[in-house]
PDB file of N, CA and C in Angstrom:
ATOM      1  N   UNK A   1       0.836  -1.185   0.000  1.00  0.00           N
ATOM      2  CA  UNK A   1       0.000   0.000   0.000  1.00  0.00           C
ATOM      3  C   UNK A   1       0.878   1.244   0.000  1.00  0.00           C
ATOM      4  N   UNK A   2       0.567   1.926  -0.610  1.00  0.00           N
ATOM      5  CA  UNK A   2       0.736   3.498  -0.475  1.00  0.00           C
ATOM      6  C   UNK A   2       1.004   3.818   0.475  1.00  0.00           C
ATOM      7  N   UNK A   3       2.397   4.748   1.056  1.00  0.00           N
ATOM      8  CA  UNK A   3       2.028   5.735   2.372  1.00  0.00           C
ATOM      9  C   UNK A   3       1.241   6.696   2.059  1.00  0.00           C
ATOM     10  N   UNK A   4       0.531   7.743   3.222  1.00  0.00           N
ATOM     11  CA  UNK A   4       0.431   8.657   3.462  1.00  0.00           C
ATOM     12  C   UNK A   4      -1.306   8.569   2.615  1.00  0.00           C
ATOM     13  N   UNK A   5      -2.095   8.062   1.846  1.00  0.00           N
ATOM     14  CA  UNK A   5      -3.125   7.822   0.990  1.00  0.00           C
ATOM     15  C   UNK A   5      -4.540   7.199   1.680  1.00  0.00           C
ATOM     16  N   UNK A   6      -4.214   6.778   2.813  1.00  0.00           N
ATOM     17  CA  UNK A   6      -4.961   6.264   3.447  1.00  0.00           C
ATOM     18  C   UNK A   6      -5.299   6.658   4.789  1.00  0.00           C
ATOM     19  N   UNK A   7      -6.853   6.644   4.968  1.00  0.00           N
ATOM     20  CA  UNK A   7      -7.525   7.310   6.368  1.00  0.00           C
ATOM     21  C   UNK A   7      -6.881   6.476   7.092  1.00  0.00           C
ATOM     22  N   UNK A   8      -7.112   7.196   8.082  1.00  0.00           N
ATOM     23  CA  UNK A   8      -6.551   6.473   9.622  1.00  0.00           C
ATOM     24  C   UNK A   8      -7.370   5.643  10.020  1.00  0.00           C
ATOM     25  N   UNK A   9      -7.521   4.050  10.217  1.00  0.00           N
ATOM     26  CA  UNK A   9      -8.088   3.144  10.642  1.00  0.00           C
ATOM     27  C   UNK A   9      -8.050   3.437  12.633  1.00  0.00           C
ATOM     28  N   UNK A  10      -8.992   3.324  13.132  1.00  0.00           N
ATOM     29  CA  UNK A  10      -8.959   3.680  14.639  1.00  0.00           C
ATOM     30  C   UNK A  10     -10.020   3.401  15.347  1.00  0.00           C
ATOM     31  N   UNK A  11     -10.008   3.032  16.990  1.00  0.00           N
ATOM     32  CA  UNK A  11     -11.279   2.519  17.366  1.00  0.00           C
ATOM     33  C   UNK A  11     -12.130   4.555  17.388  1.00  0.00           C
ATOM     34  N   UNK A  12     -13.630   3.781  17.276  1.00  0.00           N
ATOM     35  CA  UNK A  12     -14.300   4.564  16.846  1.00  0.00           C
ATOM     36  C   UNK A  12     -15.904   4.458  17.673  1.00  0.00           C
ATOM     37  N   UNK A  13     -16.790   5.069  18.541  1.00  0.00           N
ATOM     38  CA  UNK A  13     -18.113   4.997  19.064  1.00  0.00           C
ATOM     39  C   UNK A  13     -18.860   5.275  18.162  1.00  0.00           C
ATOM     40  N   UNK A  14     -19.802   4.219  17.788  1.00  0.00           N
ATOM     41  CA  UNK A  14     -20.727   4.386  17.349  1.00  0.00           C
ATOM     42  C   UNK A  14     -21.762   4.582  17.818  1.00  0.00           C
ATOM     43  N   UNK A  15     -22.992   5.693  17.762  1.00  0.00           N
ATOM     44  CA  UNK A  15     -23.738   5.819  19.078  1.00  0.00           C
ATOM     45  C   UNK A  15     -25.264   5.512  18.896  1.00  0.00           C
ATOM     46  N   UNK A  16     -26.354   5.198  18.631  1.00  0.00           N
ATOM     47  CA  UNK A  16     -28.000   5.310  18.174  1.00  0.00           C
ATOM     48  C   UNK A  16     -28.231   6.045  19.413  1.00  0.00           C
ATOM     49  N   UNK A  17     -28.744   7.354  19.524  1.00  0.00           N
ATOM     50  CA  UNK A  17     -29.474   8.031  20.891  1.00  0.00           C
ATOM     51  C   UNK A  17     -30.891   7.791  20.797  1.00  0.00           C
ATOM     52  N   UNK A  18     -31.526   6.930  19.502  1.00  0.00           N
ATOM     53  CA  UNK A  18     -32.905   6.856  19.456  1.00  0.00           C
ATOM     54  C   UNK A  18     -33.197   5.663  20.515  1.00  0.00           C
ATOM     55  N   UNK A  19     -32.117   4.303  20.666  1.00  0.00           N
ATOM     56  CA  UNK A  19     -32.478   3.199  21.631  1.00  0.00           C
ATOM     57  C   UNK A  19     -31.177   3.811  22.689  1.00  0.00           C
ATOM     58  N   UNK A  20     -30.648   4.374  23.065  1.00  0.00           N
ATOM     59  CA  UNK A  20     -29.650   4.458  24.140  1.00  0.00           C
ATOM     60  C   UNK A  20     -28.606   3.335  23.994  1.00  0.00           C
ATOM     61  N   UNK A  21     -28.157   2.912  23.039  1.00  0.00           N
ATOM     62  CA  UNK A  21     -27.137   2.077  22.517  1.00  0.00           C
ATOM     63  C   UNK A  21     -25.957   2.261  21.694  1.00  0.00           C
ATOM     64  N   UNK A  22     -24.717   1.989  22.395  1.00  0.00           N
ATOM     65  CA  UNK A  22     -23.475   2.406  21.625  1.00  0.00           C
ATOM     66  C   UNK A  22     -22.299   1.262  21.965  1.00  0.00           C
ATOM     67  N   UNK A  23     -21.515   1.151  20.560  1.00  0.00           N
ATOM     68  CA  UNK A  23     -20.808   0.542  20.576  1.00  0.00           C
ATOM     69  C   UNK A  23     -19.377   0.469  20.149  1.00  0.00           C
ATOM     70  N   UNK A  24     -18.024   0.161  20.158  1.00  0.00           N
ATOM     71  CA  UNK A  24     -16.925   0.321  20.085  1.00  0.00           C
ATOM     72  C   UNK A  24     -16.559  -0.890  19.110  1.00  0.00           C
ATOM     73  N   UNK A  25     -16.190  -0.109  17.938  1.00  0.00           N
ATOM     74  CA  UNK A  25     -15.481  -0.717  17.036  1.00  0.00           C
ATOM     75  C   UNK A  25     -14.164   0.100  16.224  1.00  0.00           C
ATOM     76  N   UNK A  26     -13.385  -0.312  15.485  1.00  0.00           N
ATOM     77  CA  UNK A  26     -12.637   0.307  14.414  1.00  0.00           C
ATOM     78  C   UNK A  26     -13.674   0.623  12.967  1.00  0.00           C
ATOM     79  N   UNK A  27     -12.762   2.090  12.742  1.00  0.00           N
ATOM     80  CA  UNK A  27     -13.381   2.665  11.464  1.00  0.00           C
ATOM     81  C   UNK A  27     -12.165   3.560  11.360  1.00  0.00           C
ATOM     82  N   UNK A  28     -13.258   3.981   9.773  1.00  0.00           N
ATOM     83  CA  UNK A  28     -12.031   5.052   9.275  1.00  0.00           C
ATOM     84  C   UNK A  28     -13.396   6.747   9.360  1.00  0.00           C
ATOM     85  N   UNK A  29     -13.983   6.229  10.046  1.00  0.00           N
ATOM     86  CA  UNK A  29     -15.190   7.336  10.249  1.00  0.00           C
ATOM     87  C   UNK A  29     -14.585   8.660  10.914  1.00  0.00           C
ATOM     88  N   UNK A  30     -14.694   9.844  10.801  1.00  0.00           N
ATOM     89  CA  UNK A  30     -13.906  11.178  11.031  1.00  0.00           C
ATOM     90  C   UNK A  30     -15.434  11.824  11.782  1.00  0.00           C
ATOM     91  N   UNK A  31     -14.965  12.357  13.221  1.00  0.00           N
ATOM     92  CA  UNK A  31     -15.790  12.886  13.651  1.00  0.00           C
ATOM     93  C   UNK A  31     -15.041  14.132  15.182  1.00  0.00           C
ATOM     94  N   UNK A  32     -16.000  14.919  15.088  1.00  0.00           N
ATOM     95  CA  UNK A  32     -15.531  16.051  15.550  1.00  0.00           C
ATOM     96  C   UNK A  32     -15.691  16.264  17.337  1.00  0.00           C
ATOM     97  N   UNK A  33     -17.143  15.293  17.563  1.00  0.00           N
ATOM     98  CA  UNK A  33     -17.279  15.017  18.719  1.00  0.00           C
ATOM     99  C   UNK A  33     -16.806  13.416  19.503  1.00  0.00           C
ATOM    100  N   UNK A  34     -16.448  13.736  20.887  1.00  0.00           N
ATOM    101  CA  UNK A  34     -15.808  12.885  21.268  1.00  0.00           C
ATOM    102  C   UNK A  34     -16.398  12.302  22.871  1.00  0.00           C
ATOM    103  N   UNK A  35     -16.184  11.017  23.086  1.00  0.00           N
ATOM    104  CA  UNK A  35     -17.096  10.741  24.151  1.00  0.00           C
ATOM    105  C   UNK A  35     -16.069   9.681  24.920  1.00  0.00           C
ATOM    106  N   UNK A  36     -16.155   9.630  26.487  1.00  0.00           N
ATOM    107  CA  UNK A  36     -15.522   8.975  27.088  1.00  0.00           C
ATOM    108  C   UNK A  36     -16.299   7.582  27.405  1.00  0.00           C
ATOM    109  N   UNK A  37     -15.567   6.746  26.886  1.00  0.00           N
ATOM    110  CA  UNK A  37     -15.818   5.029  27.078  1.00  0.00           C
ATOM    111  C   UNK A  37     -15.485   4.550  28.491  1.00  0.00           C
ATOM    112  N   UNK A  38     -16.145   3.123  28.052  1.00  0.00           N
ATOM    113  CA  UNK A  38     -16.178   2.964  30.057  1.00  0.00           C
ATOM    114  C   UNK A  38     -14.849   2.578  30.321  1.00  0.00           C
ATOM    115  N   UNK A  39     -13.581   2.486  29.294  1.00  0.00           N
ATOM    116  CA  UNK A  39     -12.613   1.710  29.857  1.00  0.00           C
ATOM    117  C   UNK A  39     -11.800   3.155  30.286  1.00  0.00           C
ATOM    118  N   UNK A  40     -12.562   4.144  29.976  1.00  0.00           N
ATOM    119  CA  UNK A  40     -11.741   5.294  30.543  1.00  0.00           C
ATOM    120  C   UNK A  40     -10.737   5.938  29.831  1.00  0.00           C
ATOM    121  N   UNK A  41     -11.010   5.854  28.159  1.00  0.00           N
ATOM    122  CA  UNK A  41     -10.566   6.312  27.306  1.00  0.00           C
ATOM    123  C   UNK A  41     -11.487   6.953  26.426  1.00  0.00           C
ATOM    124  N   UNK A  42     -11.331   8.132  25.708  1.00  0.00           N
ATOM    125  CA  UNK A  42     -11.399   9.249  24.935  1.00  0.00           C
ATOM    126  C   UNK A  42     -11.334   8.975  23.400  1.00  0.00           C
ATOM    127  N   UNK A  43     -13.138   8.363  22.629  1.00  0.00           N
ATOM    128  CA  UNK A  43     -12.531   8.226  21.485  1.00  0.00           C
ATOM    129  C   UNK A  43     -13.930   8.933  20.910  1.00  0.00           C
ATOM    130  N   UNK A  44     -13.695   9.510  19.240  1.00  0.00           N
ATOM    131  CA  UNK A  44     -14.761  10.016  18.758  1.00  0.00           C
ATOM    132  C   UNK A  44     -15.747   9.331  18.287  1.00  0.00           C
ATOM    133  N   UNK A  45     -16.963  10.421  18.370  1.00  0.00           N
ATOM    134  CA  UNK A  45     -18.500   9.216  18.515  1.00  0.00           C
ATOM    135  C   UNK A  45     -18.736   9.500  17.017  1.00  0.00           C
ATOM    136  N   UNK A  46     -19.460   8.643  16.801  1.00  0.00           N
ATOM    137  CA  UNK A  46     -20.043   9.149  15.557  1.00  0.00           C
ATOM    138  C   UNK A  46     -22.169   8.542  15.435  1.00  0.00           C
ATOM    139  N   UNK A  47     -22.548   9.577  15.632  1.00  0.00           N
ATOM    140  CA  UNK A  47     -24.193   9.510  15.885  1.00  0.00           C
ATOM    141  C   UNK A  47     -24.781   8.498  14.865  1.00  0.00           C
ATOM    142  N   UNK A  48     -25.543   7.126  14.726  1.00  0.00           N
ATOM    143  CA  UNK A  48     -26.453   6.625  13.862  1.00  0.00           C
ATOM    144  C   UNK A  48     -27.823   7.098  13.818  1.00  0.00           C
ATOM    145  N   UNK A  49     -28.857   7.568  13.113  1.00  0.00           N
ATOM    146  CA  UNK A  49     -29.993   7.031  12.927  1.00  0.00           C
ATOM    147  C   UNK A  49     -30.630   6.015  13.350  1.00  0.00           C
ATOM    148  N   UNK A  50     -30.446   4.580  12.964  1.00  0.00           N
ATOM    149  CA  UNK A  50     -30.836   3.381  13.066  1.00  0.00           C
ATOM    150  C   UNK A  50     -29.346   2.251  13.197  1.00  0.00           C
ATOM    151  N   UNK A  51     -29.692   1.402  13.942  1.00  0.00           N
ATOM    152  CA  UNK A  51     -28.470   0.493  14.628  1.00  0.00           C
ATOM    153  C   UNK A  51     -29.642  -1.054  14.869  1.00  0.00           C
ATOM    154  N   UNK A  52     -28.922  -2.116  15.167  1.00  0.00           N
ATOM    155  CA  UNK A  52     -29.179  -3.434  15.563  1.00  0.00           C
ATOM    156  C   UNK A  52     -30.294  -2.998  16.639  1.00  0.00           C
ATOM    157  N   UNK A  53     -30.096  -2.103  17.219  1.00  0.00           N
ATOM    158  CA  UNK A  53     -30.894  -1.468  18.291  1.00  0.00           C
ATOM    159  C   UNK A  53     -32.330  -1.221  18.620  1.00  0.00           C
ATOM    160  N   UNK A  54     -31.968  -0.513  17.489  1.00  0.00           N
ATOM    161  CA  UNK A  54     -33.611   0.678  17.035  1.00  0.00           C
ATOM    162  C   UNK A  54     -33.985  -0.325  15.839  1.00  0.00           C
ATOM    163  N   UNK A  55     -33.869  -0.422  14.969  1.00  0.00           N
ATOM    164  CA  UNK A  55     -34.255  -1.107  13.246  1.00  0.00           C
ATOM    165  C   UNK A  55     -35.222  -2.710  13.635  1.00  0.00           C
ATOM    166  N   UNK A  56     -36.306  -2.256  13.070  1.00  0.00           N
ATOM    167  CA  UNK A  56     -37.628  -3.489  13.181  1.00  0.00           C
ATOM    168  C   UNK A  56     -37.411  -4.798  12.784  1.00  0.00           C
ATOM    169  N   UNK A  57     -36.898  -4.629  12.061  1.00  0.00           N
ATOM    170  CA  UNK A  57     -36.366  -6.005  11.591  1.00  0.00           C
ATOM    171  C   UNK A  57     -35.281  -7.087  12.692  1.00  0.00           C
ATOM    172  N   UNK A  58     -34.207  -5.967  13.136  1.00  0.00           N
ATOM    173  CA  UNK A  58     -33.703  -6.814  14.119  1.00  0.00           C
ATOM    174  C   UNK A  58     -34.402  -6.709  16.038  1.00  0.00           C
ATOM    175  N   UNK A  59     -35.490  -5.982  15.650  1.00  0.00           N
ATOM    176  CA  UNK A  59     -36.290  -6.331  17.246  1.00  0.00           C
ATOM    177  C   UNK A  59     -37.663  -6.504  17.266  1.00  0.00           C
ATOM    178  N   UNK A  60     -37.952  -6.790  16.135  1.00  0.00           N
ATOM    179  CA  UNK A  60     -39.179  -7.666  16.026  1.00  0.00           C
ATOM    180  C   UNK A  60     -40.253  -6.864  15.793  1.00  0.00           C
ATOM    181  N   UNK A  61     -40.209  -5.540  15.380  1.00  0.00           N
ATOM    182  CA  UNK A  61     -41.718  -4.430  15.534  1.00  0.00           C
ATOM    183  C   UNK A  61     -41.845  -4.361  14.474  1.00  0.00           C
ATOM    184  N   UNK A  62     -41.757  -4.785  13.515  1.00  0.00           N
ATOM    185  CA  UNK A  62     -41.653  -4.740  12.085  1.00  0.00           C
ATOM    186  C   UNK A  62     -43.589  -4.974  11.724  1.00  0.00           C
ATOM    187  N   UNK A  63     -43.669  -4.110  10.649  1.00  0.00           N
ATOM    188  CA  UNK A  63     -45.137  -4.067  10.405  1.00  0.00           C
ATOM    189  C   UNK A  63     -45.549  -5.190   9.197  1.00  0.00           C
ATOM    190  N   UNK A  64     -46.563  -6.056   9.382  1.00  0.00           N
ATOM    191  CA  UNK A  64     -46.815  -6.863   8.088  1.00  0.00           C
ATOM    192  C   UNK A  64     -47.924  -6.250   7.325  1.00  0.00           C
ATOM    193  N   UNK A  65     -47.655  -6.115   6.436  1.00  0.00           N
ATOM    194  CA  UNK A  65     -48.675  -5.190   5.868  1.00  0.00           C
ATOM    195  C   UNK A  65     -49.560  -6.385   5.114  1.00  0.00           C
ATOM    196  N   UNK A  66     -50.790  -6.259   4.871  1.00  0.00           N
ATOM    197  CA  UNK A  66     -52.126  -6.625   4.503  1.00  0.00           C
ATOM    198  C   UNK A  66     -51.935  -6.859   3.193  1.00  0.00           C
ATOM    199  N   UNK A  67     -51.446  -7.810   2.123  1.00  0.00           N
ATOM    200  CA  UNK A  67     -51.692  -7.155   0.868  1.00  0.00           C
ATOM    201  C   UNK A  67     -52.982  -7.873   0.128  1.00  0.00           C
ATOM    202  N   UNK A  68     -53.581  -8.747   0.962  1.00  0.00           N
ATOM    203  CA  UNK A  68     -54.872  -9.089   0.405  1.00  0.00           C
ATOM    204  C   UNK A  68     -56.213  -8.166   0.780  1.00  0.00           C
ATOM    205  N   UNK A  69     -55.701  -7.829   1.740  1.00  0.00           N
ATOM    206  CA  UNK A  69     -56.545  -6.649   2.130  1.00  0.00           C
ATOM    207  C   UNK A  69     -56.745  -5.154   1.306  1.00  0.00           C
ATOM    208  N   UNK A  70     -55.812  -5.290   1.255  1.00  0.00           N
ATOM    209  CA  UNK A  70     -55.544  -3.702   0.135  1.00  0.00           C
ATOM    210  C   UNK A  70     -56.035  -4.403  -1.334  1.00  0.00           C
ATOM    211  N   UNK A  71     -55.849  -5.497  -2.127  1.00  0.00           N
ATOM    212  CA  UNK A  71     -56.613  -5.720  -3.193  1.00  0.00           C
ATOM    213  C   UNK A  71     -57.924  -6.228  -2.937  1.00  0.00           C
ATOM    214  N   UNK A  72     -58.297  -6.288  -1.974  1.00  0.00           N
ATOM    215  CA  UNK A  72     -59.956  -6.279  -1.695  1.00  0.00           C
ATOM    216  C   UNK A  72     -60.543  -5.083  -1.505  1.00  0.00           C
ATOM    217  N   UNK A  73     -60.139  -3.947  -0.968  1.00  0.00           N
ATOM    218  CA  UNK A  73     -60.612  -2.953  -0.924  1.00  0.00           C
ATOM    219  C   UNK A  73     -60.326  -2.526  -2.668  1.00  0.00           C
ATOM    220  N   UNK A  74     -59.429  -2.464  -2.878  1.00  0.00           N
ATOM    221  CA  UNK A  74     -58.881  -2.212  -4.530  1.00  0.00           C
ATOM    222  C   UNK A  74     -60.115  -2.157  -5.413  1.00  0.00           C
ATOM    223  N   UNK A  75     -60.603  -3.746  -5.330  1.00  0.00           N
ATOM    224  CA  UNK A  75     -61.618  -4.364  -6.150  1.00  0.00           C
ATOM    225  C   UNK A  75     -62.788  -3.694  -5.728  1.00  0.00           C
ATOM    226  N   UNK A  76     -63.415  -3.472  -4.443  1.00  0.00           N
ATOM    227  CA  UNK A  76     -64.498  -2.855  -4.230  1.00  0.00           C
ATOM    228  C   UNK A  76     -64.425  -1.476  -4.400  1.00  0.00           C
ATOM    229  N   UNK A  77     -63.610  -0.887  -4.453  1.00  0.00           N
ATOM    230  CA  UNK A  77     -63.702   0.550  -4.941  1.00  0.00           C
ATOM    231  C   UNK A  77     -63.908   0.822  -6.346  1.00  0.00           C
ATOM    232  N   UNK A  78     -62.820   0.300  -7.068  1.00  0.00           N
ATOM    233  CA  UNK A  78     -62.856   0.147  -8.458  1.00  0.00           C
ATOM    234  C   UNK A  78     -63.327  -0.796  -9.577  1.00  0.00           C
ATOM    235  N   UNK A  79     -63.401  -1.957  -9.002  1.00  0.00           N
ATOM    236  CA  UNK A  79     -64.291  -2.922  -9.741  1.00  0.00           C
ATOM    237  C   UNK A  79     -65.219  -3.029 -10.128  1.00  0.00           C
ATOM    238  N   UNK A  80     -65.472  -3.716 -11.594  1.00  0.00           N
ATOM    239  CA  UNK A  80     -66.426  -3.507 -12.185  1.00  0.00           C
ATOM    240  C   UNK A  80     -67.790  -3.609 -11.471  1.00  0.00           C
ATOM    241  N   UNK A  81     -68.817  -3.435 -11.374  1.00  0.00           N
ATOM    242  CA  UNK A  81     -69.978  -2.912 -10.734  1.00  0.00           C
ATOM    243  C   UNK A  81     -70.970  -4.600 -11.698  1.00  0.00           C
TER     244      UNK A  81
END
């Protein structure tokens, strides 16, 4: 590899504030704010949206949607008479 061409690989917080869940991994993620970990070290967070945490699919709230239902209403609205 190249010197000097490449981000800095480094442990990195990843945070979801929507479930109160964060976790410590390596990235090459660049961030400006920084948060103290429980081992009592100083590394930068970087905020998610959605994580293993929050996301329906991995905690089960996930919506099944109706789709025989919606082409029954379909048909009675629009169907031939």
């Amino acid at each position: 590899m190249k010197k000097g061409i490449h981000p800095e690989y480094r442990p990195v917080v990843f945070r979801d504030a929507s479930a109160d869940y964060a976790f410590l991994t390596r990235s090459t993620a660049v961030s400006a704010k920084t948060v103290e970990w429980t081992d009592g070290n100083t590394y930068p967070v970087v905020d998610v949206d959605v994580s293993s945490a929050s996301h329906p699919f991995y905690t089960g709230r996930g919506r099944v949607i109706d789709t025989a239902g919606r082409v029954e209403k379909f048909k009675q609205r629009y169907g031939k008479s």
